[in-house]
N, C-alpha and C. Protein backbone atom coordinates (compact mmCIF):
# COMPACT_ATOMS: atom_id res chain seq x y z
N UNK A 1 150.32 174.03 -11.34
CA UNK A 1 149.13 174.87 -11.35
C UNK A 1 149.46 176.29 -10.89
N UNK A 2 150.63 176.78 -10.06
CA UNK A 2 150.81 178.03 -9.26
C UNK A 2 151.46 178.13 -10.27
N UNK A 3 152.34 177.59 -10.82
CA UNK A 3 153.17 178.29 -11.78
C UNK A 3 152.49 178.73 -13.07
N UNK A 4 151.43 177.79 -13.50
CA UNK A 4 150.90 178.81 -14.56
C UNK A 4 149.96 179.67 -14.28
N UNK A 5 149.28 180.13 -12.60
CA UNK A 5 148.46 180.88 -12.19
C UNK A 5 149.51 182.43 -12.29
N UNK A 6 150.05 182.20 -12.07
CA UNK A 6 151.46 183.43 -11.90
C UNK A 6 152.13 183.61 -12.78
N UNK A 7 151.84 183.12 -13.91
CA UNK A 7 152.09 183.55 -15.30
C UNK A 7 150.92 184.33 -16.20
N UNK A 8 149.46 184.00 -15.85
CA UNK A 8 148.60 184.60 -15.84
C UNK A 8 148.32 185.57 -15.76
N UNK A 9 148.91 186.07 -14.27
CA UNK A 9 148.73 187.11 -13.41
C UNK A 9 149.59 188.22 -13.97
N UNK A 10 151.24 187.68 -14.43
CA UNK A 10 151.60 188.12 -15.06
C UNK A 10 151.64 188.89 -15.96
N UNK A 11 151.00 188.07 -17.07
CA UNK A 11 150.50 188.60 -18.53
C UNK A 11 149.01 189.56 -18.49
N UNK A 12 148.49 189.31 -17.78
CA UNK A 12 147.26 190.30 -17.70
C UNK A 12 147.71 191.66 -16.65
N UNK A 13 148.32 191.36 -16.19
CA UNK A 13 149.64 192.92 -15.46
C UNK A 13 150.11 193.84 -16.67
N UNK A 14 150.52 192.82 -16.93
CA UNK A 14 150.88 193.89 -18.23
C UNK A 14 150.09 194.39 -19.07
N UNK A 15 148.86 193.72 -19.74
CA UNK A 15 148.21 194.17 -20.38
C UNK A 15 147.39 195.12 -19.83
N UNK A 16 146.97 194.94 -18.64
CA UNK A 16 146.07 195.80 -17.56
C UNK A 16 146.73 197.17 -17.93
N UNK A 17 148.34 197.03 -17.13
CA UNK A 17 148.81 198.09 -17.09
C UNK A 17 149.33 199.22 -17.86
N UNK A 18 149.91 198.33 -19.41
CA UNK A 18 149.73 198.93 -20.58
C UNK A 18 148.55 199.52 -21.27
N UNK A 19 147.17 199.25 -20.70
CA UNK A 19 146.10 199.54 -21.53
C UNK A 19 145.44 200.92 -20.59
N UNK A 20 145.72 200.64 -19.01
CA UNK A 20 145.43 201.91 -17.95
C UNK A 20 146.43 202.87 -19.05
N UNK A 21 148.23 202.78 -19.08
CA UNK A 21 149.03 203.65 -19.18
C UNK A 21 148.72 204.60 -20.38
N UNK A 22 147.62 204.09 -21.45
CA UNK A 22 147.41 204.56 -22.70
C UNK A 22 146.38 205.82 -22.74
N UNK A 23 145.37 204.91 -21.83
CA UNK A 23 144.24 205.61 -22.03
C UNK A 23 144.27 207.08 -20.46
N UNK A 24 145.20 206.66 -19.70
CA UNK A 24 146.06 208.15 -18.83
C UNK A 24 146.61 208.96 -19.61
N UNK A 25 147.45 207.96 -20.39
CA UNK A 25 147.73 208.73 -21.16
C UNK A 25 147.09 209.98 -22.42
N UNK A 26 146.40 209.33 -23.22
CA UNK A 26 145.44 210.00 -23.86
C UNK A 26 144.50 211.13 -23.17
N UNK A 27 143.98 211.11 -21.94
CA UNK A 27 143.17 211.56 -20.95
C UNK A 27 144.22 213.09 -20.55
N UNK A 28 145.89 212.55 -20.68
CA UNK A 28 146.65 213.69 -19.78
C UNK A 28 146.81 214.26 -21.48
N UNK A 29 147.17 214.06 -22.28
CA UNK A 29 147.32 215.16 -23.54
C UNK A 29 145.79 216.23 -23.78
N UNK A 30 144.83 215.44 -23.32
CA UNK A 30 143.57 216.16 -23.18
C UNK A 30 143.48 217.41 -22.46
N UNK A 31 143.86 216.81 -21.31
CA UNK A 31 143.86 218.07 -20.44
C UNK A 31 144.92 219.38 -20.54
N UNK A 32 146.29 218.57 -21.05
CA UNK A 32 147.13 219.16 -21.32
C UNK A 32 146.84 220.61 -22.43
N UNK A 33 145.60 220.52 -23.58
CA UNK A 33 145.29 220.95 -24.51
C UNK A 33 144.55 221.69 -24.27
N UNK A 34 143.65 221.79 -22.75
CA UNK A 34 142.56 222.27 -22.07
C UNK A 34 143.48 223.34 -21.21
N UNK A 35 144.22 223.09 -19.89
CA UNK A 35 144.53 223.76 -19.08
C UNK A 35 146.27 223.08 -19.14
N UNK A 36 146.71 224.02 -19.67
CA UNK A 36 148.47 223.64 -19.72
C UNK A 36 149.01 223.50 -18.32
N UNK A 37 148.48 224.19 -17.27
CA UNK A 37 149.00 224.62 -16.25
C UNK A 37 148.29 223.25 -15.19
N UNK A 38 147.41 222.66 -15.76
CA UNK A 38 146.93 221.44 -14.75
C UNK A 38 146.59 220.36 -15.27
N UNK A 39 147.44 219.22 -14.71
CA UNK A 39 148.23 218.18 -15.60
C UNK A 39 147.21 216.97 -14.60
N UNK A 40 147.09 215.95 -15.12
CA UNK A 40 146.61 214.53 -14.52
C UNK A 40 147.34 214.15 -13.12
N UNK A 41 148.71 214.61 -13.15
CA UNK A 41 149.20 213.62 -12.35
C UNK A 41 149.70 214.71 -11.12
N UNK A 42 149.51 215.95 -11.93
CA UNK A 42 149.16 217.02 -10.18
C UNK A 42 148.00 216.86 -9.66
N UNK A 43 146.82 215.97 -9.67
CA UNK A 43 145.73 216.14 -9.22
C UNK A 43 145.46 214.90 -7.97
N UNK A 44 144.71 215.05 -7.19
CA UNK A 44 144.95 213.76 -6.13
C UNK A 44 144.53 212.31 -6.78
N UNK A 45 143.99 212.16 -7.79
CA UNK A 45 143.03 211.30 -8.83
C UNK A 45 144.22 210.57 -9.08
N UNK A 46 144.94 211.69 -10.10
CA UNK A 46 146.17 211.42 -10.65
C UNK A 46 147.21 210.65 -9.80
N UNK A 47 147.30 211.62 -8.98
CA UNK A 47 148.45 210.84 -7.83
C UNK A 47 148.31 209.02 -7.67
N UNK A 48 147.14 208.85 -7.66
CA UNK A 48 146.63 206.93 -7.29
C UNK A 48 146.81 206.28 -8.28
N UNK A 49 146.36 207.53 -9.50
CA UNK A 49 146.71 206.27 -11.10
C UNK A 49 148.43 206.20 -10.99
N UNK A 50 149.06 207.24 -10.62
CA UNK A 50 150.60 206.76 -11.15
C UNK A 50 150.49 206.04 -9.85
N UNK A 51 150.28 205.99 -8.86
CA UNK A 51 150.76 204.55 -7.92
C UNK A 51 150.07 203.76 -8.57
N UNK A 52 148.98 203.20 -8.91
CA UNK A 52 148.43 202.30 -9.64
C UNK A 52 149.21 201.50 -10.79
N UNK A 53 149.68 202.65 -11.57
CA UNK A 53 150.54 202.12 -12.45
C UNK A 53 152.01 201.69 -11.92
N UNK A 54 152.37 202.62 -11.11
CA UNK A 54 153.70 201.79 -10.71
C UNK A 54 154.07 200.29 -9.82
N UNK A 55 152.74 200.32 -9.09
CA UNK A 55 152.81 198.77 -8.28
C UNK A 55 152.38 197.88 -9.66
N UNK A 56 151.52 198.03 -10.22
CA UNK A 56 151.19 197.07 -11.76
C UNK A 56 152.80 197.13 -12.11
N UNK A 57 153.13 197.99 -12.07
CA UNK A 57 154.75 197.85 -13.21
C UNK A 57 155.54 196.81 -12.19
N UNK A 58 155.62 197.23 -11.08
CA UNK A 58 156.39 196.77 -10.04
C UNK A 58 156.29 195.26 -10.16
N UNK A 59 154.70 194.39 -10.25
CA UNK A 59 154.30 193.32 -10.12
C UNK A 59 154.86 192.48 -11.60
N UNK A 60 154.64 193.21 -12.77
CA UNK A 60 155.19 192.75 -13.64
C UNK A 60 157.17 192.30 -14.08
N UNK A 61 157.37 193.48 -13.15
CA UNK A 61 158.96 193.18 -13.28
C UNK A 61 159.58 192.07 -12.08
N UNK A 62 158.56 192.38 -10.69
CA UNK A 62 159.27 190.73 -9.89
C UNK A 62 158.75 189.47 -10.33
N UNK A 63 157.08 189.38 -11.05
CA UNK A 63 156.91 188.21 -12.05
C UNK A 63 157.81 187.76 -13.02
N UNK A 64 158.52 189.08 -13.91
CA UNK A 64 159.37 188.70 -14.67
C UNK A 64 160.92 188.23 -14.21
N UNK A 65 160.94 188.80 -13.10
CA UNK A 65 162.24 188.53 -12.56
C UNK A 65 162.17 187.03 -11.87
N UNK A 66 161.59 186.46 -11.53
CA UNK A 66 161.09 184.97 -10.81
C UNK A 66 160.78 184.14 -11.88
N UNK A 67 160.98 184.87 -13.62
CA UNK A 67 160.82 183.69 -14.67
C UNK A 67 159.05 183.58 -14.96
N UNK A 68 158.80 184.59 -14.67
CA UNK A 68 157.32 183.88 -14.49
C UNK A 68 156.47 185.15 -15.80
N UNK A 69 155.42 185.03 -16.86
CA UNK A 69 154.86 185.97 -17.52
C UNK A 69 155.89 185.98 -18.83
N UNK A 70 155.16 187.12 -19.16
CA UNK A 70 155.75 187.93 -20.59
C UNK A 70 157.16 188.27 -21.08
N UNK A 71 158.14 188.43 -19.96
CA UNK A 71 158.92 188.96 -20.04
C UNK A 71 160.32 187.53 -19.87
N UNK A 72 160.70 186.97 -20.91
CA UNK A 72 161.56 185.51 -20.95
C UNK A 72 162.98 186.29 -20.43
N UNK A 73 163.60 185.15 -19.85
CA UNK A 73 165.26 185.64 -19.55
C UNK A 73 165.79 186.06 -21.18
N UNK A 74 165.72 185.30 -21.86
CA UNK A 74 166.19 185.76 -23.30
C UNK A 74 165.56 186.92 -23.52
N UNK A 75 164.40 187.67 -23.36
CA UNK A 75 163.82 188.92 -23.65
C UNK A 75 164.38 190.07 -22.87
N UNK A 76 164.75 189.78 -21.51
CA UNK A 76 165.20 190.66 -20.83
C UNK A 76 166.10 191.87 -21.15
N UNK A 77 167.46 191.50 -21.92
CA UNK A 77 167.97 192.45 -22.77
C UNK A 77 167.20 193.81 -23.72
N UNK A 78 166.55 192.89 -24.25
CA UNK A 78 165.54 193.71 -25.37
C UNK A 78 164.49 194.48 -24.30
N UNK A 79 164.24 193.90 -23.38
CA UNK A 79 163.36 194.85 -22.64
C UNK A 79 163.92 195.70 -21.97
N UNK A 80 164.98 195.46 -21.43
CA UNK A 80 165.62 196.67 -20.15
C UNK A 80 166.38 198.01 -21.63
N UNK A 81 166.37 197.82 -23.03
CA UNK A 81 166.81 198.39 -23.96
C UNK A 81 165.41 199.31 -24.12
N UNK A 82 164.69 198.72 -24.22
CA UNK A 82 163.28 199.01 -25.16
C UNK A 82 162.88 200.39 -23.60
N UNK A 83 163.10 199.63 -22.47
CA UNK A 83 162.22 200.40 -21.18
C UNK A 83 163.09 201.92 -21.30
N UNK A 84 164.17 201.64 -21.43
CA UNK A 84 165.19 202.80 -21.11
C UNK A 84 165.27 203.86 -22.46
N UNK A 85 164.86 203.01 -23.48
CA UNK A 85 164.68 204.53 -24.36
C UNK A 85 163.36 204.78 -24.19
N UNK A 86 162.42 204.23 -23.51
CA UNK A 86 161.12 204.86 -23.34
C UNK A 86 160.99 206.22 -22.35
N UNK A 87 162.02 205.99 -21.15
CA UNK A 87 162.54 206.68 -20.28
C UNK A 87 162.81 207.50 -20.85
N UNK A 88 163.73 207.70 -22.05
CA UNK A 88 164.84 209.04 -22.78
C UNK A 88 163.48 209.43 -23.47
N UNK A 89 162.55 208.72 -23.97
CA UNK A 89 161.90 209.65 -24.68
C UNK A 89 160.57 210.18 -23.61
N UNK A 90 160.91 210.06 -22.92
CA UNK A 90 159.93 210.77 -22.02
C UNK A 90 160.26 211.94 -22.01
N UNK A 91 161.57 212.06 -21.37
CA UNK A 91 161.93 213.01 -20.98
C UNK A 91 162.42 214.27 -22.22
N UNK A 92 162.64 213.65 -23.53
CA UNK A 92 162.46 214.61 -24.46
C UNK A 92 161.15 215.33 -24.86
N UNK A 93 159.96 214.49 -24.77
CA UNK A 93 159.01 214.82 -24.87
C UNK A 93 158.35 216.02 -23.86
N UNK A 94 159.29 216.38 -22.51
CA UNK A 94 158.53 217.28 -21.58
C UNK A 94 158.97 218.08 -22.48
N UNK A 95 159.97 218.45 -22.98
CA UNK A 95 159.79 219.74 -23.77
C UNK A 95 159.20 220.11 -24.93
N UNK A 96 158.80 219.11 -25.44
CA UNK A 96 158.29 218.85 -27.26
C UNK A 96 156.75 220.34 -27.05
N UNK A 97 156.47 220.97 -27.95
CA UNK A 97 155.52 221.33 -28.30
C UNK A 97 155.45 221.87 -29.22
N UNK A 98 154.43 220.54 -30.67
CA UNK A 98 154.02 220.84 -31.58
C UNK A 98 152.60 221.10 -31.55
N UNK A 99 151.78 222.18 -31.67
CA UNK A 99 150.62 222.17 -31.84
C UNK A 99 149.92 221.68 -33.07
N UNK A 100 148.51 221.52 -32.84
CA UNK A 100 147.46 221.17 -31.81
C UNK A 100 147.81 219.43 -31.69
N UNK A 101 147.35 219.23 -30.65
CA UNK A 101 147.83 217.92 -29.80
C UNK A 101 148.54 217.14 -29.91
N UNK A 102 150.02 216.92 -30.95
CA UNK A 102 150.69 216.37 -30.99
C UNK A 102 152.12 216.27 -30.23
N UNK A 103 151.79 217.25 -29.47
CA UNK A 103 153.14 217.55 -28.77
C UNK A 103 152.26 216.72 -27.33
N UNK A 104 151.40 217.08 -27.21
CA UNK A 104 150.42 216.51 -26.53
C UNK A 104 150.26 215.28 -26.19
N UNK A 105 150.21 214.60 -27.13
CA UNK A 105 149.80 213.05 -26.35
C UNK A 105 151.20 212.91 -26.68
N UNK A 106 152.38 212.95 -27.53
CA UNK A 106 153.83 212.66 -27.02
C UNK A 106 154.37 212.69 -25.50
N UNK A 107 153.39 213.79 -24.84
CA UNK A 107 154.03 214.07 -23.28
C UNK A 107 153.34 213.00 -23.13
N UNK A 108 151.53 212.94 -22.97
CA UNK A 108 151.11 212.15 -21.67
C UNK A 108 150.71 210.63 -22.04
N UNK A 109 151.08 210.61 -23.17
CA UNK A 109 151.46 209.22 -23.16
C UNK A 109 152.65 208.30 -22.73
N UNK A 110 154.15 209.26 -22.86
CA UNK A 110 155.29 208.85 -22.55
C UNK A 110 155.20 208.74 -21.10
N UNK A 111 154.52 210.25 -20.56
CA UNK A 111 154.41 210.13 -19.34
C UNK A 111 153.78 208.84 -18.70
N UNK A 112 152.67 208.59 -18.94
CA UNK A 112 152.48 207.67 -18.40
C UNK A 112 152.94 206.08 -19.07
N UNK A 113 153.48 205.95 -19.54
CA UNK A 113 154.17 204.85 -19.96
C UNK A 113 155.41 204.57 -19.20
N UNK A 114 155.85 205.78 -18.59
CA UNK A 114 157.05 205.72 -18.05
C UNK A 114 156.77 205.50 -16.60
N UNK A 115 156.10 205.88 -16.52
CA UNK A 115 155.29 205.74 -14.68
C UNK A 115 154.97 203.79 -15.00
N UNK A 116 154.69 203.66 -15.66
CA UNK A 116 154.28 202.28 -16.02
C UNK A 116 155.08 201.22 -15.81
N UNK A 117 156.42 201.18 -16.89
CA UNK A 117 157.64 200.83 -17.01
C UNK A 117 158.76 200.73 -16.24
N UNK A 118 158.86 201.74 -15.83
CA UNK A 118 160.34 202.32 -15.02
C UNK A 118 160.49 200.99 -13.51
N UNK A 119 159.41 200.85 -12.76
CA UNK A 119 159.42 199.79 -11.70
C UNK A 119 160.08 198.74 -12.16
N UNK A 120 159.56 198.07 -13.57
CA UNK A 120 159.60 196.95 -14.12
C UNK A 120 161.45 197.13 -15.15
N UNK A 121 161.21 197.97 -15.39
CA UNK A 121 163.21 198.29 -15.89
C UNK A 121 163.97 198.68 -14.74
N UNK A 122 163.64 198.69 -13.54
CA UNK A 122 164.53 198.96 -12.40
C UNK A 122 164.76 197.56 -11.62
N UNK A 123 163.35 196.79 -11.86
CA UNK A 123 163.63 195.20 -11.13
C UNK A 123 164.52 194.41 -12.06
N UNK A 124 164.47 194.72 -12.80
CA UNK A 124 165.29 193.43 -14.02
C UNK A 124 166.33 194.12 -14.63
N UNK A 125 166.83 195.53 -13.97
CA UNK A 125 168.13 195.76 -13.97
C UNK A 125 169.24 195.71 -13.15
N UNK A 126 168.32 195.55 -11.77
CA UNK A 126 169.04 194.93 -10.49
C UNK A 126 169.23 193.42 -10.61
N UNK A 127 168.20 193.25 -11.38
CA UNK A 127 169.17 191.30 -11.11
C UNK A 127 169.97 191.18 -12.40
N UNK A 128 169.90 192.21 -13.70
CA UNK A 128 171.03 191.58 -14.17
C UNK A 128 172.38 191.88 -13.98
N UNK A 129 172.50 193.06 -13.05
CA UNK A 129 173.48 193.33 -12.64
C UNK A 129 174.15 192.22 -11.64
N UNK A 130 173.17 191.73 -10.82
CA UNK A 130 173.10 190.71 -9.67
C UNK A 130 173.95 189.49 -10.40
N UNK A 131 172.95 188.56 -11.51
CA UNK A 131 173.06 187.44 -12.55
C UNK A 131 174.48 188.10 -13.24
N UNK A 132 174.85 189.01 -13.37
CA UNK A 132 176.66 189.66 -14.19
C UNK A 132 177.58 189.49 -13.28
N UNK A 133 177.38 190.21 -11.89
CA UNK A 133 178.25 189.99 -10.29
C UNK A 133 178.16 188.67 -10.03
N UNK A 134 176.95 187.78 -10.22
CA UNK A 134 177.52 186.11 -9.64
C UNK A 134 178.46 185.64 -10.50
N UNK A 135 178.48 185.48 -11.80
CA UNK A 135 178.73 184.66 -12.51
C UNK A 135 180.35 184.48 -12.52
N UNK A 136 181.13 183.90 -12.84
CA UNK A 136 182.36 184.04 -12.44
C UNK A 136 183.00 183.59 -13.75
């Protein structure tokens, strides 16, 4: 029964947190389009959603790391691949600007996807480094 309560918990982590990261997202290309100079996540509002999103990320990657949710040992590869070019394209995206709003929600969606993610590609890159160092 705990084990499929915490698989639950799991899978709705993620979806929670993927569906917050979208609609921050969408919300920060907005503003972005409004006042270039004042961004979602300089604001004190802002500040709680990216902790928000990063303990959600956080929760999803030690669920996944304990076997538990969305994220299968066989998936793990594909995810710590998938998280880390999300990362690279974040960071291409701070510079992107195509007008009108397409350069736009490229930032604050990556942005916050990456605030999202990054907890959850940092837990399940420490244990596979961990699971590579045991194995003999």
């Amino acid at each position: 029964m705990a084990k499929d309560m915490m698989g639950k918990v799991a899978i709705w982590a993620f979806i929670i947190g993927a569906l917050i990261a979208l609609l921050v997202g969408l919300w920060q290309a907005y503003t972005i389009e409004q006042t270039p100079t004042q961004q979602v996540f300089t604001t004190d509002i802002g500040g709680w959603i990216a902790w928000l999103l990063a303990i959600i990320g956080a929760i999803v990657g030690i669920l996944a790391m304990l076997g538990k949710g969305t994220i299968t040992k066989s998936e793990v590869p594909a995810f710590l691949m998938a998280g880390i070019a999300l990362l690279v394209m974040y960071s291409v995206f701070q510079g992107f600007s195509i007008d009108p709003w397409i350069g736009s929600l490229f930032k604050g969606i990556s942005q916050s996807l990456a605030i999202f993610i990054a907890p959850a590609v940092g837990i399940l890159a420490i244990k596979a480094i961990w699971d590579i160092g045991k194995e003999e």
